[in-house]
Protein backbone atom coordinates (compact mmCIF):
# COMPACT_ATOMS: atom_id res chain seq x y z
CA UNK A 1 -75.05 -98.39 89.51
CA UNK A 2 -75.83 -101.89 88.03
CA UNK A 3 -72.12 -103.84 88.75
CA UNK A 4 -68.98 -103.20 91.15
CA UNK A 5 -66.45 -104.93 90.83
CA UNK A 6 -62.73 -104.47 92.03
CA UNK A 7 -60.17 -104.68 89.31
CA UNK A 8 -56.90 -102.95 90.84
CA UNK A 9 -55.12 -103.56 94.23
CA UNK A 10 -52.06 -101.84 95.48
CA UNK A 11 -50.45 -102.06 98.52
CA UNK A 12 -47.13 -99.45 99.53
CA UNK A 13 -44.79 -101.21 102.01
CA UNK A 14 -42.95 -98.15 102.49
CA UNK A 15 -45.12 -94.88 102.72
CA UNK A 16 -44.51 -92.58 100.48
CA UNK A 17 -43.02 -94.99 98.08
CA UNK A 18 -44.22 -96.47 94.77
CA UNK A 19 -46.20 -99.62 95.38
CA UNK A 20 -46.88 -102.59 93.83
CA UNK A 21 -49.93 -104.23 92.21
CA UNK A 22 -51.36 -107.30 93.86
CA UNK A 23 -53.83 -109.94 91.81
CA UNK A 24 -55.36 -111.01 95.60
CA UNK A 25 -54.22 -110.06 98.92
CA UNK A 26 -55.42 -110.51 102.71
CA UNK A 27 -57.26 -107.35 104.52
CA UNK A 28 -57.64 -107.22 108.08
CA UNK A 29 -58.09 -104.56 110.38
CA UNK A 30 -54.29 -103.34 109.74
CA UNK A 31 -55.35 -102.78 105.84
CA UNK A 32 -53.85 -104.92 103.09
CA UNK A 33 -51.16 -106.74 104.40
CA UNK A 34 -47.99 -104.95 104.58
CA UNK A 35 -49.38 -101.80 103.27
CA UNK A 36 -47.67 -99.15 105.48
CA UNK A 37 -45.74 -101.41 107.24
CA UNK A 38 -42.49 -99.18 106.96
CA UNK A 39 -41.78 -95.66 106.82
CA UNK A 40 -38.34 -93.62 107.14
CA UNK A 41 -37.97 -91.33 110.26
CA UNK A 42 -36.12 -88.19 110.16
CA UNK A 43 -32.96 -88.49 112.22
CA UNK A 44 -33.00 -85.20 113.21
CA UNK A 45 -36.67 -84.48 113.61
CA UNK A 46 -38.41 -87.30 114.83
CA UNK A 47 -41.10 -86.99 112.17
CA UNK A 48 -42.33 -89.74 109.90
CA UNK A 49 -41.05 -88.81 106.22
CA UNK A 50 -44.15 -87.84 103.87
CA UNK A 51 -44.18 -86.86 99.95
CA UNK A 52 -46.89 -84.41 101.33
CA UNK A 53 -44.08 -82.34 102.02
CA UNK A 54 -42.31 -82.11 98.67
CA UNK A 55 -39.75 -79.75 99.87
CA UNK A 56 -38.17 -82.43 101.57
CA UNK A 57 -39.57 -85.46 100.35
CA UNK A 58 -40.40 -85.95 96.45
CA UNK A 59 -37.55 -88.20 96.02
CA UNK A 60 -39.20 -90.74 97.93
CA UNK A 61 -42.13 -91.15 94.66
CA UNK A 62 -39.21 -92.00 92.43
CA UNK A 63 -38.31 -95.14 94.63
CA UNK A 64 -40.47 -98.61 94.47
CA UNK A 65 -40.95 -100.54 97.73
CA UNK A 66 -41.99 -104.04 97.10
CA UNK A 67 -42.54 -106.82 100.35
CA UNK A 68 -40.53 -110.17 100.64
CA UNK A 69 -39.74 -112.12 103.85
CA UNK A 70 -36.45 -110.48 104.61
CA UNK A 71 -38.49 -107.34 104.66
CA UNK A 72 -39.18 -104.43 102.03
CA UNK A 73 -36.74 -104.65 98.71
CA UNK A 74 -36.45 -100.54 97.50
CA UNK A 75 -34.93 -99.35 94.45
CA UNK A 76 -34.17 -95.78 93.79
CA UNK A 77 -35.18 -94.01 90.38
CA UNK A 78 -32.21 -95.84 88.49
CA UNK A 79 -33.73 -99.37 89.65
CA UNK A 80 -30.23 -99.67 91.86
CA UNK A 81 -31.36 -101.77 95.21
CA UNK A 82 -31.19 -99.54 98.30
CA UNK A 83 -30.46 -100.93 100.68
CA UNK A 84 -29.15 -99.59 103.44
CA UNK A 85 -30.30 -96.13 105.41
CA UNK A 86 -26.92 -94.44 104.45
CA UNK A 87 -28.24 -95.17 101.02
CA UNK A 88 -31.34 -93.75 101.34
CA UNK A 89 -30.70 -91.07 103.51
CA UNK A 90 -27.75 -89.90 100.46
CA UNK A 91 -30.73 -90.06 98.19
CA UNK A 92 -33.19 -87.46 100.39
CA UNK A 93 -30.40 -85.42 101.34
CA UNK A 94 -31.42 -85.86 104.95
CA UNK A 95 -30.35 -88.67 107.56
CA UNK A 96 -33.08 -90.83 107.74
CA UNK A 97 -33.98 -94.92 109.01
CA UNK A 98 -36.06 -97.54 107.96
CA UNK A 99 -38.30 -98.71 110.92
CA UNK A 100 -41.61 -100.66 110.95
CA UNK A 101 -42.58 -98.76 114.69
CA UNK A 102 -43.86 -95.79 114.30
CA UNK A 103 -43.19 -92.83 117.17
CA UNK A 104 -44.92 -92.26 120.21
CA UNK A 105 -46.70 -89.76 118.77
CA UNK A 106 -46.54 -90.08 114.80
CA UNK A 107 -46.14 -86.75 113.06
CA UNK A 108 -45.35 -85.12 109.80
CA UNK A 109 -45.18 -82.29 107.50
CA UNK A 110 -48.38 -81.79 105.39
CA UNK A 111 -48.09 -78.67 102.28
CA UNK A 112 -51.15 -76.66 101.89
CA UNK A 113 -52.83 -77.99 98.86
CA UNK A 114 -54.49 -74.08 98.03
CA UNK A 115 -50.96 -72.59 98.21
CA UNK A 116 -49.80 -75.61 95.84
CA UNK A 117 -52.39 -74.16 93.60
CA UNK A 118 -51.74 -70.98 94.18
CA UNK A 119 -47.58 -71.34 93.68
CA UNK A 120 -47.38 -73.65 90.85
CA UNK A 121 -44.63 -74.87 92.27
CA UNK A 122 -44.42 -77.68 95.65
CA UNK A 123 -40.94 -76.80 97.10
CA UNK A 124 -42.32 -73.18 97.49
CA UNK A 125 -45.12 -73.48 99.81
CA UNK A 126 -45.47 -73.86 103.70
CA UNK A 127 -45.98 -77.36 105.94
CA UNK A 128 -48.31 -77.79 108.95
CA UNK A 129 -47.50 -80.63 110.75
CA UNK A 130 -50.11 -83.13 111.51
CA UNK A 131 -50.49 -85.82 113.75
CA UNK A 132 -51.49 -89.52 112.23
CA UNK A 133 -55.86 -89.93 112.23
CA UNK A 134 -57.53 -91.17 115.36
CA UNK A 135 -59.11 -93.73 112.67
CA UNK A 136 -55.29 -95.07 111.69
CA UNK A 137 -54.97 -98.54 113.21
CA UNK A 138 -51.87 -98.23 116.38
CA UNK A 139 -48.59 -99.21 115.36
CA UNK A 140 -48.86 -98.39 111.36
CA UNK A 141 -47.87 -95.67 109.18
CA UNK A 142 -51.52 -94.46 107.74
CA UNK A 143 -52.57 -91.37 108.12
CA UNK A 144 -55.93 -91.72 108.62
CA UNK A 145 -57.60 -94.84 107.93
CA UNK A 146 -56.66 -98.39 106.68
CA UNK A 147 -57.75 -98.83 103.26
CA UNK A 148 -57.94 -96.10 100.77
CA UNK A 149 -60.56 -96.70 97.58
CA UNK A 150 -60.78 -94.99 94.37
CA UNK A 151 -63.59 -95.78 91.64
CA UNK A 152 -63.30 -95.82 87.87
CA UNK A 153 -65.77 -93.21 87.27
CA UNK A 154 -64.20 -90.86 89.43
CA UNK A 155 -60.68 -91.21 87.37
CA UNK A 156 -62.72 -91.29 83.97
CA UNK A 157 -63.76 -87.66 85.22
CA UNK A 158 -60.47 -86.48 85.79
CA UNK A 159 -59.02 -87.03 82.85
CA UNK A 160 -62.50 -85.99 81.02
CA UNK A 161 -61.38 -82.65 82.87
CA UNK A 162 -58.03 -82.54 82.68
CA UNK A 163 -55.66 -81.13 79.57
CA UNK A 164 -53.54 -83.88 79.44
CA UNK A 165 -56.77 -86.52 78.64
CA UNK A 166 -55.26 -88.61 81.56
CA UNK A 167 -56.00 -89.40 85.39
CA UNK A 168 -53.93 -92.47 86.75
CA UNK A 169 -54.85 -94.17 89.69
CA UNK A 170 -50.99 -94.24 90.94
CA UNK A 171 -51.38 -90.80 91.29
CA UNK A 172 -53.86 -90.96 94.05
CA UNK A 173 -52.23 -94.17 95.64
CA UNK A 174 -55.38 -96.55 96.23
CA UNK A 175 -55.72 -99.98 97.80
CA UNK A 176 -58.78 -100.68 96.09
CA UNK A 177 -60.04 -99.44 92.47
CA UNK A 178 -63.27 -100.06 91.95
CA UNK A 179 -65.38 -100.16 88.29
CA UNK A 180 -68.88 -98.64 89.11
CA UNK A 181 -69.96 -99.55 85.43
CA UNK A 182 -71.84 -95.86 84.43
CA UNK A 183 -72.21 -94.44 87.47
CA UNK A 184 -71.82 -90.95 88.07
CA UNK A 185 -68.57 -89.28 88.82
CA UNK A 186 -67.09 -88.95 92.11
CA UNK A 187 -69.98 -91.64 93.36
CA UNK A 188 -68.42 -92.85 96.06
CA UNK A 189 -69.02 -89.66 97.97
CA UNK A 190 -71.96 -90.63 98.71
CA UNK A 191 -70.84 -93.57 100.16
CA UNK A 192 -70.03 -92.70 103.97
CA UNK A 193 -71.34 -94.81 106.38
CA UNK A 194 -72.43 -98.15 103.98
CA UNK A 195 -70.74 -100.96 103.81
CA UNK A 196 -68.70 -102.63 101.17
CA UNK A 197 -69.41 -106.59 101.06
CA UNK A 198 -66.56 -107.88 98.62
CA UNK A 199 -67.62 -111.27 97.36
CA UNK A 200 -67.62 -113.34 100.19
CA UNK A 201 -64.79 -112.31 102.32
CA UNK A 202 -63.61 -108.08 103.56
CA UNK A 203 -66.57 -106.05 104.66
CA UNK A 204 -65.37 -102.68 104.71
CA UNK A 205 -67.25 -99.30 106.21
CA UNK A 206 -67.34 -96.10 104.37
CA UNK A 207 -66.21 -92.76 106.84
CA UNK A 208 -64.92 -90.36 104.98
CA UNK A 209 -63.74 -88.98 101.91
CA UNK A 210 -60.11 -88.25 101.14
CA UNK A 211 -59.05 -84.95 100.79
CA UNK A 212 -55.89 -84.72 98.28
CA UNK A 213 -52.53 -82.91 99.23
CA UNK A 214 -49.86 -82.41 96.60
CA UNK A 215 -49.09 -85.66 96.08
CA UNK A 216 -51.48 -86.43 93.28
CA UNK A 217 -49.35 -83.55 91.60
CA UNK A 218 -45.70 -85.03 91.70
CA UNK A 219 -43.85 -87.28 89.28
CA UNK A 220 -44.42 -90.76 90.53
CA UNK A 221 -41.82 -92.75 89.00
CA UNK A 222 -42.02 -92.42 85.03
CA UNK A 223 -45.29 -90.15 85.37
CA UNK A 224 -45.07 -86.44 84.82
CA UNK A 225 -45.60 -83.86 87.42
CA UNK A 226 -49.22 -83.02 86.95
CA UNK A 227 -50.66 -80.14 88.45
CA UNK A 228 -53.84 -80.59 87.26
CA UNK A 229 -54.06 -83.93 88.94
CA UNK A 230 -55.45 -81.59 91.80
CA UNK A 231 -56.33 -78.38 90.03
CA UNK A 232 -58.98 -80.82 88.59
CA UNK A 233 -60.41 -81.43 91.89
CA UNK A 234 -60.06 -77.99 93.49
CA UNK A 235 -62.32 -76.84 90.57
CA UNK A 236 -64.93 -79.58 90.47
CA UNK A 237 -64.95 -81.75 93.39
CA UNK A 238 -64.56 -79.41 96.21
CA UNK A 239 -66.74 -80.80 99.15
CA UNK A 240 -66.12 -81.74 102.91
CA UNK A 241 -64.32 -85.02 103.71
CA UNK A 242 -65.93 -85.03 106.90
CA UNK A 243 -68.91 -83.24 108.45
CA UNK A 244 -68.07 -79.85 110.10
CA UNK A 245 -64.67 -79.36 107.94
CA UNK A 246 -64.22 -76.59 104.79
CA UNK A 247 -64.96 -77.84 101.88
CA UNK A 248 -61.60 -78.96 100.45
CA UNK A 249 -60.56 -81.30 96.58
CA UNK A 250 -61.38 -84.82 97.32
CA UNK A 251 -61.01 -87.89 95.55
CA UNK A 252 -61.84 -91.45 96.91
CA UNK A 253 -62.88 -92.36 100.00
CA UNK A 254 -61.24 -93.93 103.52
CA UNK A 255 -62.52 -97.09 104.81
CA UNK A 256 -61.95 -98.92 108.26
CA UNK A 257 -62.71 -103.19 108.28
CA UNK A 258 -65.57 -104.43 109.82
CA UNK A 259 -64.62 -108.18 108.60
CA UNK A 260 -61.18 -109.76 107.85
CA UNK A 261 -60.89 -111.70 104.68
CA UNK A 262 -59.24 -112.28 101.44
CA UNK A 263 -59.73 -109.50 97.90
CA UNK A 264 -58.94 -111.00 94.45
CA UNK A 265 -58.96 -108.92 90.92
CA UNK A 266 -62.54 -109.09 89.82
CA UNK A 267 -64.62 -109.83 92.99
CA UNK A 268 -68.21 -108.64 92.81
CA UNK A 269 -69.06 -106.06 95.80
CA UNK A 270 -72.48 -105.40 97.40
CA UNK A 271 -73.42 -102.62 99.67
C-alpha cells in the first residue's frame, strides 16, 4: 500500500438510524463525538432497539438522526421531524423512548446472518439476543467497539462481485472510510493489532474485524434492499473476526483509541 488517506466520516447519533457525513470531527475514547449517543428502548422489553433485528426494526434505516445542541433532530422516511416518542414509537409499531443511558445490562435482538441467506427474506428468520461487547466504551450504545472503519478497496470488491456493480459504504455504516490506493481487497484484515496514526492527532488500535448481520442487506433510506450486500461476503470474505470464533462474512474492522484528537477529510494515516 503506497498512500492512506481518510476521505469519508460518518457519525449515527441515534443507532440504528441514518447518519450524517462529517468534513472533521473530534474522536476520543467514546468514538466520534455523538456517534451512538442515543438509542430507543423497547417499552415493553427493556432491550435497546437494533435494525439487526429487521422483524421489528427496519423502519428505523428509513429515519436520519442528525446532532444539534438541543439534542438529536430525526426525520422519518417522508423528511417529517419526529419528534416526540409517541411519534416514533407510531412509526415502529412498538412503544418505544429516546434515552442517551443505556440499561444496566444493554441487550438486543441480533438475526442470524446464514438464515438471512438462507430465507431471502429478514422478517422470516430467528433473533438471539446479545449483550453489548466487553470492548464498547460504558454508558454508549456500540455494540462492540468505538469506531468502526471500512477501506475503499474492500467496497471496490464488493461491487466488483456483486450483480448490481455497486457496494455503498452507508450500507455497512462506517466512521472512518479509508482509500488504500491499490491495495488488495479486504486489506484491512490484516490489520488487527497495528495502529492507525491519523495525521497528527487519533491513534487508533486495530482488534477485530466486523462480522456483518443483515443490516448491510436492508433499504437504508433511498437505497434498495440488497441481498447481495452480504451474500457477497458470505461467498468471498468468510474468515474469523476474532481468534477462536467460526469463520463468519466480514467487512471492515473495529477499532478502540489509544489517543484523543481531531480527523479531517483527507488526513494522511501511518501505521
Amino acid at each position: 500500500m503506497r498512500r492512506a488517506t481518510v476521505v469519508a466520516l460518518y457519525r449515527y447519533p441515534v443507532k440504528s438510524m441514518l447518519g450524517e457525513p462529517l468534513e472533521a470531527v473530534e474522536i476520543t475514547e467514546r468514538g466520534l463525538s455523538g456517534d451512538r449517543r442515543f438509542a430507543l428502548l423497547d417499552e415493553e422489553t427493556g432491550k435497546v432497539a437494533s435494525a439487526k433485528a429487521p422483524r421489528l426494526w427496519r423502519e428505523l434505516l428509513r429515519c436520519a438522526a442528525t446532532l444539534t445542541e438541543a439534542g438529536p433532530r430525526v426525520t422519518g422516511p417522508d423528511g417529517t421531524e419526529m419528534p416526540t416518542d409517541a411519534a416514533l414509537s407510531a412509526l415502529v409499531g412498538r412503544k418505544v423512548r429516546l434515552t442517551d443511558v443505556p440499561p444496566p445490562a444493554g441487550t438486543l435482538d441480533r438475526s442470524r446472518p446464514e438464515q438471512v441467506l438462507a430465507a431471502g427474506q429478514e422478517a422470516e428468520v430467528e433473533a438471539d439476543t446479545v449483550q453489548f461487547g466487553s470492548a464498547a466504551p460504558p454508558g454508549t450504545f456500540f455494540d462492540f467497539a468505538p469506531v468502526h472503519v471500512i477501506t475503499t478497496s474492500t467496497l471496490r470488491r464488493i461491487a466488483e462481485l456483486s450483480p448490481r456493480g455497486t457496494a455503498q459504504a452507508q450500507r455497512y455504516r462506517p466512521n472512518v472510510v479509508i482509500d488504500t490506493d491499490e491495495a488488495e481487497a479486504f486489506a484491512e484484515h490484516t490489520w488487527a493489532g497495528r495502529q492507525l496514526h491519523i495525521a497528527d492527532g487519533p491513534i487508533l488500535r486495530v482488534i477485530a474485524s466486523t462480522p456483518r448481520c443483515a443490516i448491510p442487506t436492508l433499504a437504508h433510506g433511498d437505497l434498495p434492499r440488497d441481498p447481495d450486500a452480504l451474500r457477497v461476503l458470505a461467498h468471498h470474505n468468510r474468515v474469523p473476526a476474532l481468534p477462536g470464533r467460526p469463520p463468519e462474512p466480514c467487512a471492515g474492522v473495529y477499532a478502540q483509541v489509544v489517543r484523543d484528537g481531531w480527523v479531517r477529510e483527507g488526513d494522511v494515516i501511518r501505521f
